[in-house]
Protein backbone atom coordinates (compact mmCIF):
# COMPACT_ATOMS: atom_id res chain seq x y z
CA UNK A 1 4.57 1.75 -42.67
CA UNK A 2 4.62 0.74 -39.12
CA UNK A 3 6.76 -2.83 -38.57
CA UNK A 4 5.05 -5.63 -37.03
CA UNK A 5 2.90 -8.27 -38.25
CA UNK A 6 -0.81 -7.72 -39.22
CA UNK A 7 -3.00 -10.27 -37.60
CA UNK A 8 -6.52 -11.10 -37.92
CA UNK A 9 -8.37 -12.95 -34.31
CA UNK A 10 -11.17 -13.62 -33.00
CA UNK A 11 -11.82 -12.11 -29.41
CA UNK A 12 -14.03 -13.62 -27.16
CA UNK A 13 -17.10 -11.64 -25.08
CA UNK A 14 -15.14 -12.13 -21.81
CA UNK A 15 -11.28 -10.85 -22.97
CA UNK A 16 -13.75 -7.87 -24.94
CA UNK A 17 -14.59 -6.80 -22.17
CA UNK A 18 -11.41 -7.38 -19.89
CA UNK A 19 -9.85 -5.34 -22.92
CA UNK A 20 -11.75 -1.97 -21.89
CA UNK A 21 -11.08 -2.87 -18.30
CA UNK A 22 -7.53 -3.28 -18.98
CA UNK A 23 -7.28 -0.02 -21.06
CA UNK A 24 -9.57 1.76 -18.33
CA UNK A 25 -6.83 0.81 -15.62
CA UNK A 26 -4.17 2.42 -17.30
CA UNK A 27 -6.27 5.84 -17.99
CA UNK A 28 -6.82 5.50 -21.43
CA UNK A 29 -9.71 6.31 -22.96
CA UNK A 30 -11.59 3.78 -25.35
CA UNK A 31 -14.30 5.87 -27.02
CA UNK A 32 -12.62 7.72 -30.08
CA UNK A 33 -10.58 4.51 -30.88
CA UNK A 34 -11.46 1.26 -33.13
CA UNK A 35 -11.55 -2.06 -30.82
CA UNK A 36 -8.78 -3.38 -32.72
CA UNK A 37 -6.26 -0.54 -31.89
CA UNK A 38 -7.93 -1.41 -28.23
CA UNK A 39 -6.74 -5.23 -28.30
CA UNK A 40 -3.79 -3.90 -29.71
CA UNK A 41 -2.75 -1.54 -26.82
CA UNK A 42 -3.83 -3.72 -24.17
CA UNK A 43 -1.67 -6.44 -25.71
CA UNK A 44 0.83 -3.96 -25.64
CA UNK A 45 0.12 -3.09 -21.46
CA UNK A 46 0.09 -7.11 -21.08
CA UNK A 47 3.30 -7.96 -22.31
CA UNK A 48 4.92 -4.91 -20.88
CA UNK A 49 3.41 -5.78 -16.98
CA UNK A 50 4.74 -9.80 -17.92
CA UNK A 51 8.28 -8.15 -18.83
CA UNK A 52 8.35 -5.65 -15.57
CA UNK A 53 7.58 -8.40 -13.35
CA UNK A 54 10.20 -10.97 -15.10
CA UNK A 55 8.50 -13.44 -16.56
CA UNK A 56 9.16 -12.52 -20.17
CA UNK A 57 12.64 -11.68 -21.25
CA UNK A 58 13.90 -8.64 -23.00
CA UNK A 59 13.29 -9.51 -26.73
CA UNK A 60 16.26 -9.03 -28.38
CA UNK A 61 15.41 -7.17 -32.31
CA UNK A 62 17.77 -9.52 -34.08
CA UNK A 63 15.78 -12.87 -33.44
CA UNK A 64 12.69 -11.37 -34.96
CA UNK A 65 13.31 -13.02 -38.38
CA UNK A 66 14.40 -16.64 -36.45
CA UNK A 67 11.50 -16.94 -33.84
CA UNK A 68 8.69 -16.41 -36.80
CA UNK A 69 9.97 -18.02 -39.08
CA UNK A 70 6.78 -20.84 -38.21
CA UNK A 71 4.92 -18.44 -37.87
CA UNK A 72 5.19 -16.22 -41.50
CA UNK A 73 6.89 -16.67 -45.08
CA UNK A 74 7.22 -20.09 -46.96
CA UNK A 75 8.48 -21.90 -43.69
CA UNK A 76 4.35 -21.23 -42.40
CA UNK A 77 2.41 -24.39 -42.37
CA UNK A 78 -0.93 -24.16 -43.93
CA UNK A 79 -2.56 -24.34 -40.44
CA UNK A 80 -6.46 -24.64 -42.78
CA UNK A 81 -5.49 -28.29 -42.95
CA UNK A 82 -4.76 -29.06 -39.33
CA UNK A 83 -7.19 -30.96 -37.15
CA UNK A 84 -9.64 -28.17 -35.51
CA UNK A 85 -9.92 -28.15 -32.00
CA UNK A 86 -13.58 -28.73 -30.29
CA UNK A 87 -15.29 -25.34 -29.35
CA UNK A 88 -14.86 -24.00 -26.06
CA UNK A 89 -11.94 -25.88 -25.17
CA UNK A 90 -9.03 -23.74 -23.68
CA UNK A 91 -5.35 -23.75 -25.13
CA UNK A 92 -3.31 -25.81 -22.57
CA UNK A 93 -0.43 -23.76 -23.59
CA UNK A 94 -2.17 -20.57 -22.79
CA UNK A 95 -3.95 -21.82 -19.45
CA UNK A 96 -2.85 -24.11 -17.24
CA UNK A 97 -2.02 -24.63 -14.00
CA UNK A 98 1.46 -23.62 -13.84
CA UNK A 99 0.62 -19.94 -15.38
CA UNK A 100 2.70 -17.50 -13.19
CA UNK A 101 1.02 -14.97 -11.42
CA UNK A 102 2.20 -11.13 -13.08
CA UNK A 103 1.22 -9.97 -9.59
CA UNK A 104 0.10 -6.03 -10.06
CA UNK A 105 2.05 -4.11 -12.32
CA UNK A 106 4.30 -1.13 -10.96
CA UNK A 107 2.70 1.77 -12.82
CA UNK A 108 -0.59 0.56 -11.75
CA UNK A 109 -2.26 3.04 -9.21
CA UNK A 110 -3.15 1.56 -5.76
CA UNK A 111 -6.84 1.40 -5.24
CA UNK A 112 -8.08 2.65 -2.33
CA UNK A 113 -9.44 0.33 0.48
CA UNK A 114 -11.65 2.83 1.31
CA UNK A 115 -13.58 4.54 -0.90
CA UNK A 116 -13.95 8.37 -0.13
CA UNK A 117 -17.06 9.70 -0.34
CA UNK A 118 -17.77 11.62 -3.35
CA UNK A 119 -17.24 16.22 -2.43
CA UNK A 120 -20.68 18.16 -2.28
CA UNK A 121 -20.52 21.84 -4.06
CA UNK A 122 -18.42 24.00 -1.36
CA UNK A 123 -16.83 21.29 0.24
CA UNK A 124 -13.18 22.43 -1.13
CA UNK A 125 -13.14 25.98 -0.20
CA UNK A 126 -11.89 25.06 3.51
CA UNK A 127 -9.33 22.63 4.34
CA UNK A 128 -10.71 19.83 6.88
CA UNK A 129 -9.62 19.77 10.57
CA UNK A 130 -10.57 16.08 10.79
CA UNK A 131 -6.58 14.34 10.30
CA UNK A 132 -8.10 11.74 8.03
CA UNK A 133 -10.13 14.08 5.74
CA UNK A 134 -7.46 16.30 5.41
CA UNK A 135 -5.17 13.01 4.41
CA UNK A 136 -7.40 12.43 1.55
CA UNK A 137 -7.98 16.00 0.72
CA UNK A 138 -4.20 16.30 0.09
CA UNK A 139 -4.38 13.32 -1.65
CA UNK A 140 -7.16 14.83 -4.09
CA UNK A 141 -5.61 18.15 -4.41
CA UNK A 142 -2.61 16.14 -5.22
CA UNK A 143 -4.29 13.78 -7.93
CA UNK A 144 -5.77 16.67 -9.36
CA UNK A 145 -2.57 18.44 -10.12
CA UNK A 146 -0.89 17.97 -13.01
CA UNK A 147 2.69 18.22 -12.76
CA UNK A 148 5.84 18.14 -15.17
CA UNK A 149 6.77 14.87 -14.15
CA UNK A 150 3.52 13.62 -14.78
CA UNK A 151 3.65 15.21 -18.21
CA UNK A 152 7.16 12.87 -18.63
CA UNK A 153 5.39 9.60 -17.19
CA UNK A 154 2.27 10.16 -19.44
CA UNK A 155 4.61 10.29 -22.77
CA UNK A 156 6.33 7.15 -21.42
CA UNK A 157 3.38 5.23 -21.27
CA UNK A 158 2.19 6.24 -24.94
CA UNK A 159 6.24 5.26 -25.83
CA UNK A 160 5.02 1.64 -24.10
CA UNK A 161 2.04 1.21 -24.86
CA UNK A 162 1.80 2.74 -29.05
CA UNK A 163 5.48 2.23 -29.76
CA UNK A 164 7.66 5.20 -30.83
C-alpha cells in the first residue's frame, strides 16, 4: 500500500494540457501512463521546483497527522453542505496577485535561443570547421551520450518525482 491520501479532482482543459507540457519538460514520457498518474507526477515536479526555489518549506513527516486533520477523519467538515462557489471563478487563495514567481527550476534544461537546424543524412561523419557548428556539434554529440552520471541523475528524478 503506498501512503498518501487518495483524492478525486476535477482538472480543467487548460492545467490538462499544461500537465503533458509539464511532464514533457522534464523528459518523461506520457503515452503508456493513465492521466491521473500524469497529474500525479507533475504535482510531484511542482512542489519539488516550489521547494528548490524556497518558497515551500521542508515538510517535516511528523506534522502529517496535525496539518490534515481538516482535511481527513472525523475532524473533516462535510464540505457537500457549504455554499458552492459560482463557475469559473478562480480560488483567491490559489491566484492572486501576490503569487511568487518559482522562477525556472534548476534541473530544468536551458532552451536554446537559437534553434539549430535539424542534421541531413551524412552530416555527422565529419566534424565542422565553422567554430559555431562545431560548438553545437559537441553539444549534440554530448546530449546524445549517455553517461554514468546521467544514469545517477535519471534515478534521482524518478526518487522525486514517483517517491521511493
Amino acid at each position: 500500500m503506498q501512503p498518501g491520501i487518495v483524492v478525486r479532482i476535477r482538472v480543467n482543459p487548460t492545467t490538462c494540457m499544461s500537465v503533458l507540457d509539464t511532464l514533457a519538460a522534464v523528459g518523461i514520457d506520457t503515452r503508456n501512463k493513465s492521466f491521473a498518474t500524469c497529474v500525479s507526477a507533475a504535482l510531484n515536479v511542482l512542489v519539488e521546483t516550489a521547494k528548490q526555489s524556497g518558497v515551500l518549506p521542508e515538510p517535516d513527516p511528523f506534522e502529517f497527522n496535525e496539518k490534515l486533520r481538516y482535511h481527513k477523519g472525523e475532524e473533516a467538515p462535510d464540505r457537500r453542505k457549504l455554499p458552492k462557489s459560482k463557475a469559473g471563478t478562480l480560488n483567491p487563495l490559489i491566484f492572486s496577485e501576490h503569487t511568487p514567481d518559482l522562477g525556472t527550476p534548476k534541473w530544468l534544461p536551458k532552451t536554446p535561443s537559437v534553434v539549430p537546424e535539424a542534421p541531413t543524412a551524412g552530416s555527422w561523419d565529419t566534424k565542422p570547421s565553422d567554430p559555431m557548428e562545431l560548438m553545437e556539434y559537441n553539444a549534440a554529440i554530448q546530449r546524445l551520450s549517455w553517461t554514468s552520471q546521467d544514469e545517477i541523475d535519471w534515478k534521482r528524478d524518478q526518487v522525486l518525482i514517483y517517491g521511493a
